[in-house]
Every structure is written in C-alpha cells, then in structure tokens.
PDB file of N, CA and C in Angstrom:
ATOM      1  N   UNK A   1      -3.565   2.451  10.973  1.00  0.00           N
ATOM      2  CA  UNK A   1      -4.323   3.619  10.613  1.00  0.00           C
ATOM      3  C   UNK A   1      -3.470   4.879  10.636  1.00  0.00           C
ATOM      4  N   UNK A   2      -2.582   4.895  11.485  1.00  0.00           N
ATOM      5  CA  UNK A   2      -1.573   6.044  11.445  1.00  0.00           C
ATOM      6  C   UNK A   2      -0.477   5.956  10.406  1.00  0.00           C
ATOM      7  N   UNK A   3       0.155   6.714   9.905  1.00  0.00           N
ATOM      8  CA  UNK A   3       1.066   6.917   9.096  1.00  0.00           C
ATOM      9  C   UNK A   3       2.646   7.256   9.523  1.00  0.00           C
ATOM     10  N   UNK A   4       2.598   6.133  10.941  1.00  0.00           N
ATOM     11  CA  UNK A   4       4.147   5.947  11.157  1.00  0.00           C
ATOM     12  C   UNK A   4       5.310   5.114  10.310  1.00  0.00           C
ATOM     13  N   UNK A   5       6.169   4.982   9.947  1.00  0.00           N
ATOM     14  CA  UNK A   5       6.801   3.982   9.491  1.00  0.00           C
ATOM     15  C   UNK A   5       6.928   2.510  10.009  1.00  0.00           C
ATOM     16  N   UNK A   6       7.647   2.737  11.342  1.00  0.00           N
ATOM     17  CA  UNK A   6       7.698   1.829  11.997  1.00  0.00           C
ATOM     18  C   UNK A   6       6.634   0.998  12.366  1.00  0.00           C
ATOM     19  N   UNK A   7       5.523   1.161  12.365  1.00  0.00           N
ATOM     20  CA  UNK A   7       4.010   0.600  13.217  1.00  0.00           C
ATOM     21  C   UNK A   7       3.959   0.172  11.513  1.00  0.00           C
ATOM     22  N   UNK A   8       3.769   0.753  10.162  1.00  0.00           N
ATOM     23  CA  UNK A   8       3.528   0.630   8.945  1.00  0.00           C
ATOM     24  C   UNK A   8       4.185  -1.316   9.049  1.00  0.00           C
ATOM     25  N   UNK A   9       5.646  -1.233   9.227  1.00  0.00           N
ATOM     26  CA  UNK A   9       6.099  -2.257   8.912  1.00  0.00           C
ATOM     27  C   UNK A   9       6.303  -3.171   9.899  1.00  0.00           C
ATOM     28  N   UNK A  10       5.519  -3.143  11.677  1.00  0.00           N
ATOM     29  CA  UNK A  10       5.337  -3.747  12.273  1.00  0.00           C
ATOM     30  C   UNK A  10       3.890  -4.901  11.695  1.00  0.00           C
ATOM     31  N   UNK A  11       3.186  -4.098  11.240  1.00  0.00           N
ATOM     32  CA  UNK A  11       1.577  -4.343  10.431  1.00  0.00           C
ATOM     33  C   UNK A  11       2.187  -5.353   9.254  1.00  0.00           C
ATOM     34  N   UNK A  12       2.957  -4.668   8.405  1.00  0.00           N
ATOM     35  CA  UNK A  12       3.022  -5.795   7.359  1.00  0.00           C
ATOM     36  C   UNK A  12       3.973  -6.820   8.131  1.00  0.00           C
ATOM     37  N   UNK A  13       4.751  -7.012   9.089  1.00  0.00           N
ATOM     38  CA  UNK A  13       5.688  -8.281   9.479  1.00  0.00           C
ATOM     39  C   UNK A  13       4.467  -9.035   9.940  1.00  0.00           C
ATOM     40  N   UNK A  14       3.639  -8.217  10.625  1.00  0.00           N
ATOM     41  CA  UNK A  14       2.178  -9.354  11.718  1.00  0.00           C
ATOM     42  C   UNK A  14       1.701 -10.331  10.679  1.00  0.00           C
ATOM     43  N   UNK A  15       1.277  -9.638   9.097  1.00  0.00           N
ATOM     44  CA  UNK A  15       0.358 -10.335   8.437  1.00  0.00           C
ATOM     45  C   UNK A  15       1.256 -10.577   7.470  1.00  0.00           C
ATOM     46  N   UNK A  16       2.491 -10.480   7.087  1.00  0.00           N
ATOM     47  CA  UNK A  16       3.313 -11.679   6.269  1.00  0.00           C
ATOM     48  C   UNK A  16       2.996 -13.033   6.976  1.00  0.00           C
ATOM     49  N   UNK A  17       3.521 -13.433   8.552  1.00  0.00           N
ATOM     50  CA  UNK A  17       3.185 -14.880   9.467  1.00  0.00           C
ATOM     51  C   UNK A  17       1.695 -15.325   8.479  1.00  0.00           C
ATOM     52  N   UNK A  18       1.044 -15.064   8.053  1.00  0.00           N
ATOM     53  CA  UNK A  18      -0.176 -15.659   8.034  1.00  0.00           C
ATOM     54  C   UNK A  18       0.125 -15.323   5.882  1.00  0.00           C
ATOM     55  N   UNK A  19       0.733 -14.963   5.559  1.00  0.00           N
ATOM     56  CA  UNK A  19       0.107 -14.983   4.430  1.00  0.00           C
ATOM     57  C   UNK A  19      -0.586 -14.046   3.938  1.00  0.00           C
ATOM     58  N   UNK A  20      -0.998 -13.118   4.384  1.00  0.00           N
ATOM     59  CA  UNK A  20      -2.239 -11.781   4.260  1.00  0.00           C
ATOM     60  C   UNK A  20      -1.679 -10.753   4.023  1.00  0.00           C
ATOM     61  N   UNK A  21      -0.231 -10.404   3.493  1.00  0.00           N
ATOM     62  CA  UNK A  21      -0.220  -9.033   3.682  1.00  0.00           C
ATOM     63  C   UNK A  21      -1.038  -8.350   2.604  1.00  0.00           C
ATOM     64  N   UNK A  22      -1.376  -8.494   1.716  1.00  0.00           N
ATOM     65  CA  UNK A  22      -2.591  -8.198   0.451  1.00  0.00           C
ATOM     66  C   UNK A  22      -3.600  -6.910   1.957  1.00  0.00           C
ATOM     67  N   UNK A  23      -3.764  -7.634   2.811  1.00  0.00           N
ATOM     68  CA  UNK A  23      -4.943  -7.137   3.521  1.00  0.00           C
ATOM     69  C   UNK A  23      -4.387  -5.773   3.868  1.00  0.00           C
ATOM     70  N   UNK A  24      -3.333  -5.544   3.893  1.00  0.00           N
ATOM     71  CA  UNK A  24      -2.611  -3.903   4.375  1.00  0.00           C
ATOM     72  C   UNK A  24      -2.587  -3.405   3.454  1.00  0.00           C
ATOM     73  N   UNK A  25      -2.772  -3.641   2.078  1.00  0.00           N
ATOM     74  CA  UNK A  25      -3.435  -2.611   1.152  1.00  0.00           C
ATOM     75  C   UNK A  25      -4.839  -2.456   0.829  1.00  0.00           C
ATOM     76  N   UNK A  26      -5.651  -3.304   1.494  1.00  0.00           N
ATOM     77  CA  UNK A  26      -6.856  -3.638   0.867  1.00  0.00           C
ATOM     78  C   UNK A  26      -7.884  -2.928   2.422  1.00  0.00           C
ATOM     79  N   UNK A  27      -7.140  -3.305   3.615  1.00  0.00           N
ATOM     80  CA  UNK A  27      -7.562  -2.293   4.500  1.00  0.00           C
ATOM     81  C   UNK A  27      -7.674  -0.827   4.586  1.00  0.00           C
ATOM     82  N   UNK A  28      -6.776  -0.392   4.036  1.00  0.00           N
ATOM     83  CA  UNK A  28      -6.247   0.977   4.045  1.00  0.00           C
ATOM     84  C   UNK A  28      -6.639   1.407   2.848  1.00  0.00           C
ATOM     85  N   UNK A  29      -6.578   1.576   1.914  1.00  0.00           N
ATOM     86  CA  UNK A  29      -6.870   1.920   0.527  1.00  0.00           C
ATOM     87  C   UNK A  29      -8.695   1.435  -0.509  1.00  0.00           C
ATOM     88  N   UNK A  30      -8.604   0.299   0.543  1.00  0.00           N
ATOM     89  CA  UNK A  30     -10.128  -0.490  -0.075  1.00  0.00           C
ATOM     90  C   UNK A  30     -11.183  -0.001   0.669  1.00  0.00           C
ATOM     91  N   UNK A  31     -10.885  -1.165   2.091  1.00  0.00           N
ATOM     92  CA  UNK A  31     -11.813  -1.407   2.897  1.00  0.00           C
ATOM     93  C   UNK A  31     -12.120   0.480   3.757  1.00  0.00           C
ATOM     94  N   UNK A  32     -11.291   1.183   4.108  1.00  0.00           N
ATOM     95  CA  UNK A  32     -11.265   2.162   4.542  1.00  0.00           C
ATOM     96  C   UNK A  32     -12.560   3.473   3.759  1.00  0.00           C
ATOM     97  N   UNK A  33     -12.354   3.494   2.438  1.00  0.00           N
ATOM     98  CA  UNK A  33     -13.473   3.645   1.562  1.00  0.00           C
ATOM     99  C   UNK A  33     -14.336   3.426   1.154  1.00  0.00           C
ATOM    100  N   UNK A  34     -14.726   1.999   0.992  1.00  0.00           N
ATOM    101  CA  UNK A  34     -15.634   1.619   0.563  1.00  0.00           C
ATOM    102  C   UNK A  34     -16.441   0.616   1.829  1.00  0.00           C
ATOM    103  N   UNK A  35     -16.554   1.319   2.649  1.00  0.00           N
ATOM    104  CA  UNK A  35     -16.762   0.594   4.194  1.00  0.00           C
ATOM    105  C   UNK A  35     -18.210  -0.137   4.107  1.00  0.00           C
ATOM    106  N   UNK A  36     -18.207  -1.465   4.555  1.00  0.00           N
ATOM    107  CA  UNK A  36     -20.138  -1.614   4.166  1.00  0.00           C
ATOM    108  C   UNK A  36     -20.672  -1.529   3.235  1.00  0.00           C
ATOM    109  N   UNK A  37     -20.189  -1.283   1.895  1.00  0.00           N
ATOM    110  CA  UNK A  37     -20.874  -1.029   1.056  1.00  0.00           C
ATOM    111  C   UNK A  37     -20.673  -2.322  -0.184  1.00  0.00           C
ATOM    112  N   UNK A  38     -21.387  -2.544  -0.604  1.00  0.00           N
ATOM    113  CA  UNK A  38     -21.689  -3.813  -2.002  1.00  0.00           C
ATOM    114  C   UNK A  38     -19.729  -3.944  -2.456  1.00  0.00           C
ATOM    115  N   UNK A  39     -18.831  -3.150  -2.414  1.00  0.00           N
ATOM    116  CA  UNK A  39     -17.805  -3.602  -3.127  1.00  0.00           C
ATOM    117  C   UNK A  39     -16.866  -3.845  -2.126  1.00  0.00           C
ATOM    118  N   UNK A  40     -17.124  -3.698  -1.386  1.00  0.00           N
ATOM    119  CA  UNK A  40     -16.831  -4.055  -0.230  1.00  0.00           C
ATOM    120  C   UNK A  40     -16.483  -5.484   0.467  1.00  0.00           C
ATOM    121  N   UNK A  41     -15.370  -6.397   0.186  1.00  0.00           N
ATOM    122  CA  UNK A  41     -15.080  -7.456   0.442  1.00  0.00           C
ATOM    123  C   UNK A  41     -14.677  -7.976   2.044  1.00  0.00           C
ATOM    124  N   UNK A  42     -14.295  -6.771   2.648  1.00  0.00           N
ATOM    125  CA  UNK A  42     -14.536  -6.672   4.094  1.00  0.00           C
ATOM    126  C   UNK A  42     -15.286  -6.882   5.000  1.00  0.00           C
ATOM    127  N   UNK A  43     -16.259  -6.286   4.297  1.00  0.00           N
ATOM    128  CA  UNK A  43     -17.625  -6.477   5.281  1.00  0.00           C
ATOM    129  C   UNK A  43     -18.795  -7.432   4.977  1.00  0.00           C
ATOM    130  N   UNK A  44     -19.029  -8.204   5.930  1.00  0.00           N
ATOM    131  CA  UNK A  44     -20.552  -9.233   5.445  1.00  0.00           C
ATOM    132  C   UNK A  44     -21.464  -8.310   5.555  1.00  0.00           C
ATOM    133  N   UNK A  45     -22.206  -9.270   4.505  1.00  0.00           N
ATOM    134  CA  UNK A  45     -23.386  -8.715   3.969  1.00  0.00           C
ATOM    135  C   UNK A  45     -24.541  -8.839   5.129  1.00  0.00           C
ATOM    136  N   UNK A  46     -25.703  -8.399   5.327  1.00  0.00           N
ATOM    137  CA  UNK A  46     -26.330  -9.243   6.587  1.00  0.00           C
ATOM    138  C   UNK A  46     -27.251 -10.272   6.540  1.00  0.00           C
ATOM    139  N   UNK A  47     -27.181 -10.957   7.229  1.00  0.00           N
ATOM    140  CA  UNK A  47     -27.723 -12.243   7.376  1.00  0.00           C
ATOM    141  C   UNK A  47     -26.370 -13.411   6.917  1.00  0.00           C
ATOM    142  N   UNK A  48     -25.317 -12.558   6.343  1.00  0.00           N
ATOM    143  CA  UNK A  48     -24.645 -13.291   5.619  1.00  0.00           C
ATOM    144  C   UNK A  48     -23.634 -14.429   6.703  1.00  0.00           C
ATOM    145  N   UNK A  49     -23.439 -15.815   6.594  1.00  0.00           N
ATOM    146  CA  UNK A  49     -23.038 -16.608   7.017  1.00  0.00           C
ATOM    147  C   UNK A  49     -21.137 -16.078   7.482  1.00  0.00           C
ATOM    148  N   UNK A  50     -20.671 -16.828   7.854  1.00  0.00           N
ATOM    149  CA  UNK A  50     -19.272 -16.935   8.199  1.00  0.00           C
ATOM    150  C   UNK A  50     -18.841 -17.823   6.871  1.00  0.00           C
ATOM    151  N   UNK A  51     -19.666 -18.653   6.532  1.00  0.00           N
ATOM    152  CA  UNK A  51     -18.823 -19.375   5.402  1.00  0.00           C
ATOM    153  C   UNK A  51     -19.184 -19.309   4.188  1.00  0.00           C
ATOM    154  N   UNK A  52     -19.593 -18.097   4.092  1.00  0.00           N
ATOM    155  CA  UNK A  52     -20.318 -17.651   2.743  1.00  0.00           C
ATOM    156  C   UNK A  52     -19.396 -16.145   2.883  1.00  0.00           C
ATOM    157  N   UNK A  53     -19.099 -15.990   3.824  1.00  0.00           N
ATOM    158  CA  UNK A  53     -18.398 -14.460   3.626  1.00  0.00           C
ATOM    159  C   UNK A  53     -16.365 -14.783   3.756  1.00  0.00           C
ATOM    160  N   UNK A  54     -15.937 -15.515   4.843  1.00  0.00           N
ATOM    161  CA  UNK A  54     -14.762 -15.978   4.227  1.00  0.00           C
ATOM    162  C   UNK A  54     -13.866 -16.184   3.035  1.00  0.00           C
ATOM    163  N   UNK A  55     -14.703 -16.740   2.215  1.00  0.00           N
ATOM    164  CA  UNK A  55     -13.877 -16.883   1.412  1.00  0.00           C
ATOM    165  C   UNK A  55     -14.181 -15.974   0.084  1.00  0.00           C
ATOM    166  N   UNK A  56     -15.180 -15.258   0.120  1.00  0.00           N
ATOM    167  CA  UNK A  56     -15.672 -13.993  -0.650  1.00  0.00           C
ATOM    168  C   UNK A  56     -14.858 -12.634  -0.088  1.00  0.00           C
ATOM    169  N   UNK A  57     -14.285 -12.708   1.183  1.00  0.00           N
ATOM    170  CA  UNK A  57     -13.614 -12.166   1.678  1.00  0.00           C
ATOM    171  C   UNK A  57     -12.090 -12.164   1.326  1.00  0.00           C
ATOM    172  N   UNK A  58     -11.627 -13.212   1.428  1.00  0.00           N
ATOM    173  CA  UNK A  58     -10.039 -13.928   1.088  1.00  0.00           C
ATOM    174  C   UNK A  58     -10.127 -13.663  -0.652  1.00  0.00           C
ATOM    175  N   UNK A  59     -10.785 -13.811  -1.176  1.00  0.00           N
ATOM    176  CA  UNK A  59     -10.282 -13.955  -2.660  1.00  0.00           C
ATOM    177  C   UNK A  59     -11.030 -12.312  -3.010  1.00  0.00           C
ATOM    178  N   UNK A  60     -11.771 -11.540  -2.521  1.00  0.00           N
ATOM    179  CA  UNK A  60     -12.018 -10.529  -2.920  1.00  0.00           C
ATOM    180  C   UNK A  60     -11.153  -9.448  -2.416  1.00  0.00           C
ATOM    181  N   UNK A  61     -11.144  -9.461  -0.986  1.00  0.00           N
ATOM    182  CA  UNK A  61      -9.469  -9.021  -0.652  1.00  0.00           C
ATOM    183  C   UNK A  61      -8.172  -9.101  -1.626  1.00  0.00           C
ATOM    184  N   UNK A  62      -7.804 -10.157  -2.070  1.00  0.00           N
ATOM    185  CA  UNK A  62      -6.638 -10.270  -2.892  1.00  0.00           C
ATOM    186  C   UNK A  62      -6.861  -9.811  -3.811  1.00  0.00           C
ATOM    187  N   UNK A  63      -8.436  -9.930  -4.785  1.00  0.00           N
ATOM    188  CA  UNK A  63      -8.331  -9.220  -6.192  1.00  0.00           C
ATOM    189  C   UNK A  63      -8.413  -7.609  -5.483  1.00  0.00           C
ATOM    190  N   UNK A  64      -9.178  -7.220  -4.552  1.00  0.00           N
ATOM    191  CA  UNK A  64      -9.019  -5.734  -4.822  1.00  0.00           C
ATOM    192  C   UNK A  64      -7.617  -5.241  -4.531  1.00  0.00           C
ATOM    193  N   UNK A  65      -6.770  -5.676  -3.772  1.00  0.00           N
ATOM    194  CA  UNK A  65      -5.848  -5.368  -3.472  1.00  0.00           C
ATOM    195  C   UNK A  65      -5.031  -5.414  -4.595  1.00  0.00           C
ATOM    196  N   UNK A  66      -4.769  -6.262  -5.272  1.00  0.00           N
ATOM    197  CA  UNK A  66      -4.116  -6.280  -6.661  1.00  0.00           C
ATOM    198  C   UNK A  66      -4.572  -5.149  -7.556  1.00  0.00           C
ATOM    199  N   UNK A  67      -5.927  -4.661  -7.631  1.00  0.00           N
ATOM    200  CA  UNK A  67      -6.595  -3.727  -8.503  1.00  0.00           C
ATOM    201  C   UNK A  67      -6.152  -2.779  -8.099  1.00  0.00           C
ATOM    202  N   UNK A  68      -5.992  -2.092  -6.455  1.00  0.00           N
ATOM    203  CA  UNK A  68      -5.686  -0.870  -6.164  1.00  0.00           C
ATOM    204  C   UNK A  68      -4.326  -0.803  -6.655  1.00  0.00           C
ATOM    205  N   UNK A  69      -3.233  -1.525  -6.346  1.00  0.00           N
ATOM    206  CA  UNK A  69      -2.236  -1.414  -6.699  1.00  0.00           C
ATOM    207  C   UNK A  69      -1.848  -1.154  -8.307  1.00  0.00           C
ATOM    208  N   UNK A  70      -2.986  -2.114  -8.835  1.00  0.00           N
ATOM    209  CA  UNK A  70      -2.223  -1.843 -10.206  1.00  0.00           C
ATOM    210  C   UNK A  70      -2.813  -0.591 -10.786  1.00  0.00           C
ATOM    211  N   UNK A  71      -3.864  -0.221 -10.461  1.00  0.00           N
ATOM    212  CA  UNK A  71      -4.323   1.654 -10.752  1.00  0.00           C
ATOM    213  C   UNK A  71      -3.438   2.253 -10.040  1.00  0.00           C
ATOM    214  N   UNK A  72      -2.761   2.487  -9.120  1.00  0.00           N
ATOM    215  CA  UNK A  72      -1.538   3.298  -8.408  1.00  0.00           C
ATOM    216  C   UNK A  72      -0.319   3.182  -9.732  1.00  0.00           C
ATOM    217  N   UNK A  73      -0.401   1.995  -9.991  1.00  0.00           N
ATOM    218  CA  UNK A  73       1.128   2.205 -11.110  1.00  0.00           C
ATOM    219  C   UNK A  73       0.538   2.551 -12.060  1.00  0.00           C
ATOM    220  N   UNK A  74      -0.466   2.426 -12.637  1.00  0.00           N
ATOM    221  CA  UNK A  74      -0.717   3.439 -13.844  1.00  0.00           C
ATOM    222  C   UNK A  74      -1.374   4.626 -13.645  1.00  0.00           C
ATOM    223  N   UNK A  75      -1.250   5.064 -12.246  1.00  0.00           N
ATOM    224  CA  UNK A  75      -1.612   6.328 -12.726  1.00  0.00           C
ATOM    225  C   UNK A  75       0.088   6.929 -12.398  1.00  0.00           C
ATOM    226  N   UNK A  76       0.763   6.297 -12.111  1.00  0.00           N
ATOM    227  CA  UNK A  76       2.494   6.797 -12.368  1.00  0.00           C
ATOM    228  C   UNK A  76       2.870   6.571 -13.601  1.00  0.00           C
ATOM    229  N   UNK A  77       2.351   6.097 -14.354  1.00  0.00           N
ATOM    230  CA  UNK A  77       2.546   5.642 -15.838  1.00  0.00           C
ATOM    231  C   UNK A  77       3.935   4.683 -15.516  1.00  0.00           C
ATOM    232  N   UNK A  78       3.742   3.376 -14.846  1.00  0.00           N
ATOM    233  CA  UNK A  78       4.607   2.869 -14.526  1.00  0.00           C
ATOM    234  C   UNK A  78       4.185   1.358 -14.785  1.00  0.00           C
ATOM    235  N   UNK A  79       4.857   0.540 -14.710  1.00  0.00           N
ATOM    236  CA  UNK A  79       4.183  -1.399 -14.517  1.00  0.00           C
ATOM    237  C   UNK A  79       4.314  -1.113 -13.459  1.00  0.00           C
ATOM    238  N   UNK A  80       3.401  -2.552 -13.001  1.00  0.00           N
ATOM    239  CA  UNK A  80       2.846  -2.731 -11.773  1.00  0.00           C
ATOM    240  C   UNK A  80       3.360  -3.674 -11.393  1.00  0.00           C
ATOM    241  N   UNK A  81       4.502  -4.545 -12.109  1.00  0.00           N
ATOM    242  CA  UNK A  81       5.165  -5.700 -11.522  1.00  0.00           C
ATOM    243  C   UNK A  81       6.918  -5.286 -11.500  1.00  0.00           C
ATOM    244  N   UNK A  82       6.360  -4.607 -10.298  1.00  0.00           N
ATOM    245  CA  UNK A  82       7.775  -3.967  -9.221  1.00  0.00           C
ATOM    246  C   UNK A  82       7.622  -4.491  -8.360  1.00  0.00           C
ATOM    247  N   UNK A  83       9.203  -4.272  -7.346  1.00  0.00           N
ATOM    248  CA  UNK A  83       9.066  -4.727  -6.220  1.00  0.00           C
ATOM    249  C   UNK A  83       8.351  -3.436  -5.274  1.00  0.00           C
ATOM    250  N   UNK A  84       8.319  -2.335  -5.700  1.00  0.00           N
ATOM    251  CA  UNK A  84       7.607  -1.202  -5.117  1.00  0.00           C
ATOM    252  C   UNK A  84       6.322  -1.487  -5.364  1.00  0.00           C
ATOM    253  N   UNK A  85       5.591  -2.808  -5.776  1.00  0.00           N
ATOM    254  CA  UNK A  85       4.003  -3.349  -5.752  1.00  0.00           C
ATOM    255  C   UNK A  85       3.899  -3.948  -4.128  1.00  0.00           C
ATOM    256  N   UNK A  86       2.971  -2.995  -3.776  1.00  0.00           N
ATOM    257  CA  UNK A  86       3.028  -3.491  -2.332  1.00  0.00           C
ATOM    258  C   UNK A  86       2.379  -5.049  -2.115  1.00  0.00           C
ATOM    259  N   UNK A  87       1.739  -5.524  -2.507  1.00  0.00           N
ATOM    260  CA  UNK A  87       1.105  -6.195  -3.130  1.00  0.00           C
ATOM    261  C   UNK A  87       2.597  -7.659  -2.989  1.00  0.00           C
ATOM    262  N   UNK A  88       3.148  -7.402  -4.236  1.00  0.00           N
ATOM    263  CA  UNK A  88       4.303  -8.247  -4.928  1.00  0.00           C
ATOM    264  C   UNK A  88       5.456  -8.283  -3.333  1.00  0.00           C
ATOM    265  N   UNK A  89       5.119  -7.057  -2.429  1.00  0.00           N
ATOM    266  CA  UNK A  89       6.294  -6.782  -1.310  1.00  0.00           C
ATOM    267  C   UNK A  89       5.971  -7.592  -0.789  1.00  0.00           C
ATOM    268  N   UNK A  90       4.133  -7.614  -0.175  1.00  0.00           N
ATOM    269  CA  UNK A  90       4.087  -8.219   0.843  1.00  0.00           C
ATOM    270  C   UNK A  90       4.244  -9.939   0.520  1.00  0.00           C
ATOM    271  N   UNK A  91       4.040 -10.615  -0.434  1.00  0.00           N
ATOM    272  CA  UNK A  91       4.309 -11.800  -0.641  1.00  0.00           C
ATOM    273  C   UNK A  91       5.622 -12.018  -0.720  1.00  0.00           C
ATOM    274  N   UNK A  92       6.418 -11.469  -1.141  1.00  0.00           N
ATOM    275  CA  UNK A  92       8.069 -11.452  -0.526  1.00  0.00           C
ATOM    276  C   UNK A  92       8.416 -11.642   0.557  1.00  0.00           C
ATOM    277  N   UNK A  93       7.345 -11.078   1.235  1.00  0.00           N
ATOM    278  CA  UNK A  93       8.273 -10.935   2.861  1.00  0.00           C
ATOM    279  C   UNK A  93       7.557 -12.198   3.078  1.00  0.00           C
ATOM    280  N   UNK A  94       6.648 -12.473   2.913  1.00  0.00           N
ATOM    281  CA  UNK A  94       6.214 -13.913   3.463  1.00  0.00           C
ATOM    282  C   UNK A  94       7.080 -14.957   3.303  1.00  0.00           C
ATOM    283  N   UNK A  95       7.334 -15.006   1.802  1.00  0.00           N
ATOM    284  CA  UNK A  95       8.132 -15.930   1.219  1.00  0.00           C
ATOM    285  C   UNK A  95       9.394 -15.799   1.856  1.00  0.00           C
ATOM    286  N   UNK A  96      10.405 -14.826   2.523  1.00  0.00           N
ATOM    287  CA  UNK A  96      11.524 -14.417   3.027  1.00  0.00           C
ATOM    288  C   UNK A  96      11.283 -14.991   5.003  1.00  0.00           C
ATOM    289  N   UNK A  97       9.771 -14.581   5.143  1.00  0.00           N
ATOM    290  CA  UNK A  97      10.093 -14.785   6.535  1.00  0.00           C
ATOM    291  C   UNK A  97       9.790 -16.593   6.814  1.00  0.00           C
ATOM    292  N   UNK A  98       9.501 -17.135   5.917  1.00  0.00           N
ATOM    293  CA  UNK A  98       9.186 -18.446   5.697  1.00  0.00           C
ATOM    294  C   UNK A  98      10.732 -18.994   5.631  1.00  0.00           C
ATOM    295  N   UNK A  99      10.822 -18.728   4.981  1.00  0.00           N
ATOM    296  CA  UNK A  99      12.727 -19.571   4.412  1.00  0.00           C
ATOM    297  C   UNK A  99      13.477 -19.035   5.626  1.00  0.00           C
ATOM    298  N   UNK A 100      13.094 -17.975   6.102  1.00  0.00           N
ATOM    299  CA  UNK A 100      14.479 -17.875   8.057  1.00  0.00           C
ATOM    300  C   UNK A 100      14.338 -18.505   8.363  1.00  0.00           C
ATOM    301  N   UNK A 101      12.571 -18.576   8.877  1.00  0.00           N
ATOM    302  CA  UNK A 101      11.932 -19.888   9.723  1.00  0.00           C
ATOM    303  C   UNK A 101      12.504 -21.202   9.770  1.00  0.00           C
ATOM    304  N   UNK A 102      12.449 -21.808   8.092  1.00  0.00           N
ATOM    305  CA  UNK A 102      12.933 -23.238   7.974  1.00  0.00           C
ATOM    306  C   UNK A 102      14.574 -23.074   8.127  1.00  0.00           C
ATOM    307  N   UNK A 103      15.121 -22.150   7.596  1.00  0.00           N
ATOM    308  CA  UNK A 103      16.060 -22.113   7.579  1.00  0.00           C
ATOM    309  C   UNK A 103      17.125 -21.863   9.248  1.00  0.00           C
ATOM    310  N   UNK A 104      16.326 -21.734  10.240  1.00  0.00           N
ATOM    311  CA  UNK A 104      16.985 -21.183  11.621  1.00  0.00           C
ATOM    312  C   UNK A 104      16.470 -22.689  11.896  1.00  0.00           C
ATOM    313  N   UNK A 105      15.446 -23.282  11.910  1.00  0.00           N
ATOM    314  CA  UNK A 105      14.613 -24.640  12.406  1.00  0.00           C
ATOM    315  C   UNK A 105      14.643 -25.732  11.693  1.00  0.00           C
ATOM    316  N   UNK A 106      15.011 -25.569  10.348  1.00  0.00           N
ATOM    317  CA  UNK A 106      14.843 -26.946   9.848  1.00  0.00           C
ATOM    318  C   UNK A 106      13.382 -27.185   9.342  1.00  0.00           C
ATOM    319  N   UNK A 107      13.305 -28.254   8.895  1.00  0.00           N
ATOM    320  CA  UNK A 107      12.248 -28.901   7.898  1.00  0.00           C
ATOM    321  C   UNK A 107      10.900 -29.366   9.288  1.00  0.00           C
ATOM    322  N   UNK A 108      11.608 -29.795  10.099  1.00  0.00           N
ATOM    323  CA  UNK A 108      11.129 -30.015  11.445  1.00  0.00           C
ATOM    324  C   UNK A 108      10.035 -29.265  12.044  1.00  0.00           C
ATOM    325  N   UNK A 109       9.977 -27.986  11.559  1.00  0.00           N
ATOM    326  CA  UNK A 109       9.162 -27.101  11.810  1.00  0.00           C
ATOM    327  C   UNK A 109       7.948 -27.135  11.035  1.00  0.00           C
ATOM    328  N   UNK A 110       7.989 -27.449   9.940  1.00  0.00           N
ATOM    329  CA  UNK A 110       6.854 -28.138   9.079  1.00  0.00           C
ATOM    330  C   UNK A 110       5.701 -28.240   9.688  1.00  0.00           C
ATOM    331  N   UNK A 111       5.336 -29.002  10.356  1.00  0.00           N
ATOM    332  CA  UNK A 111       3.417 -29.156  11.228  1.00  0.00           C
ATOM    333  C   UNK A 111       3.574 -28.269  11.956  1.00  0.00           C
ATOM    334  N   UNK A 112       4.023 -27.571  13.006  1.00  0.00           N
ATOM    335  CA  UNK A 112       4.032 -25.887  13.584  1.00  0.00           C
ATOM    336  C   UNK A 112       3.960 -24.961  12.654  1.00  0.00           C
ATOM    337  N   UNK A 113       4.191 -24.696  11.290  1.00  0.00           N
ATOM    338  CA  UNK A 113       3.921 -23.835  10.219  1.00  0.00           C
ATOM    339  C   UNK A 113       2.662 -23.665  10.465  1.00  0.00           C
ATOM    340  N   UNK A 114       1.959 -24.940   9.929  1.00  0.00           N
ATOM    341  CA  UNK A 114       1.009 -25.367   8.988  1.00  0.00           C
ATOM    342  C   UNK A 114      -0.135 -24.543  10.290  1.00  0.00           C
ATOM    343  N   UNK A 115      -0.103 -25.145  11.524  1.00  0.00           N
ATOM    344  CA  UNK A 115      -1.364 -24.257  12.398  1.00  0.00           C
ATOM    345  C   UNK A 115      -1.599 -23.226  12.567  1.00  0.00           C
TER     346      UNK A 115
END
C-alpha cells in the first residue's frame, strides 16, 4: 500500500513464488477502486461460496490486471507488450525465480515446487 521501492519489490518477489504477481497490479490499481463492488473480482459476492468465488477470482484477477495495464500503455500511446508491462514483469520473474530454483536444486525439487 505504500509507495516504497523496496517493500514494492519485496511484494512482487512474495507473489512471483506462487505465480500471482498479476495480483500486485490488480490489488493496487483494481481491487483498491473498485472495492466490493460488481467489477470487482476481489471480493465475494454474499452468500457467495469459496468455490464459486476462487476461480472467478483467479481468472478475473488476471483479465483485469491485463486490462489495467494495457489502458496504462495506451494512454502513453505506447504497446503494451513491453517488458515495462507489469503484468509481462511479473510473469518473468516467476519464470526467472523458477529456473534458480531448479537450477541451484535440480529437477529433484520438482514435488516441493508443486505444494
């Protein structure tokens, strides 16, 4: 929520491990605005289940997050398939902190990934 650097890219290293960094734009830029409300992929609806909101969550997260981003590059009058797509970053770093992983551990590490 603060606008340190360091804490910024402590946040995206936490949720590269899992795959999510989508959610550090979609927290901050989405969910932060549109709090509770119908477009709102963050928040369950009420009454709404855990497994009815998961995955309306996970895939609505990723599209908005992709949407915010790609209205940010056009309103720079820019493409949106940069590596300055935070979006495109944070799946990098996943993909980067994945390959140390195997790469410091070996293939071996494989079923410890996966949990």
């Amino acid at each position: 929520h603060k606008k340190e650097n360091v804490e910024r890219w402590l946040s995206k290293i936490v949720l590269a491990q899992s795959a999510y960094g989508h959610f550090y734009i979609e927290h901050n830029r989405g969910h932060h605005v549109r709090v509770s409300t119908p477009e709102d992929p963050a928040s369950s609806r009420f009454g709404e289940t855990f497994y009815r909101f998961w995955p309306r969550s996970v895939v609505g997260g990723v599209r908005s997050a992709w949407h915010l981003e790609k209205a940010r590059f056009e309103r720079l009058g820019t493409t949106h398939w940069s590596i300055r797509n935070d979006v495109l970053n944070a799946w990098l770093m996943t993909l980067v902190l994945f390959a140390a992983v195997f790469a410091v551990f070996g293939i071996g590490i494989w079923p410890y990934v996966l949990i």
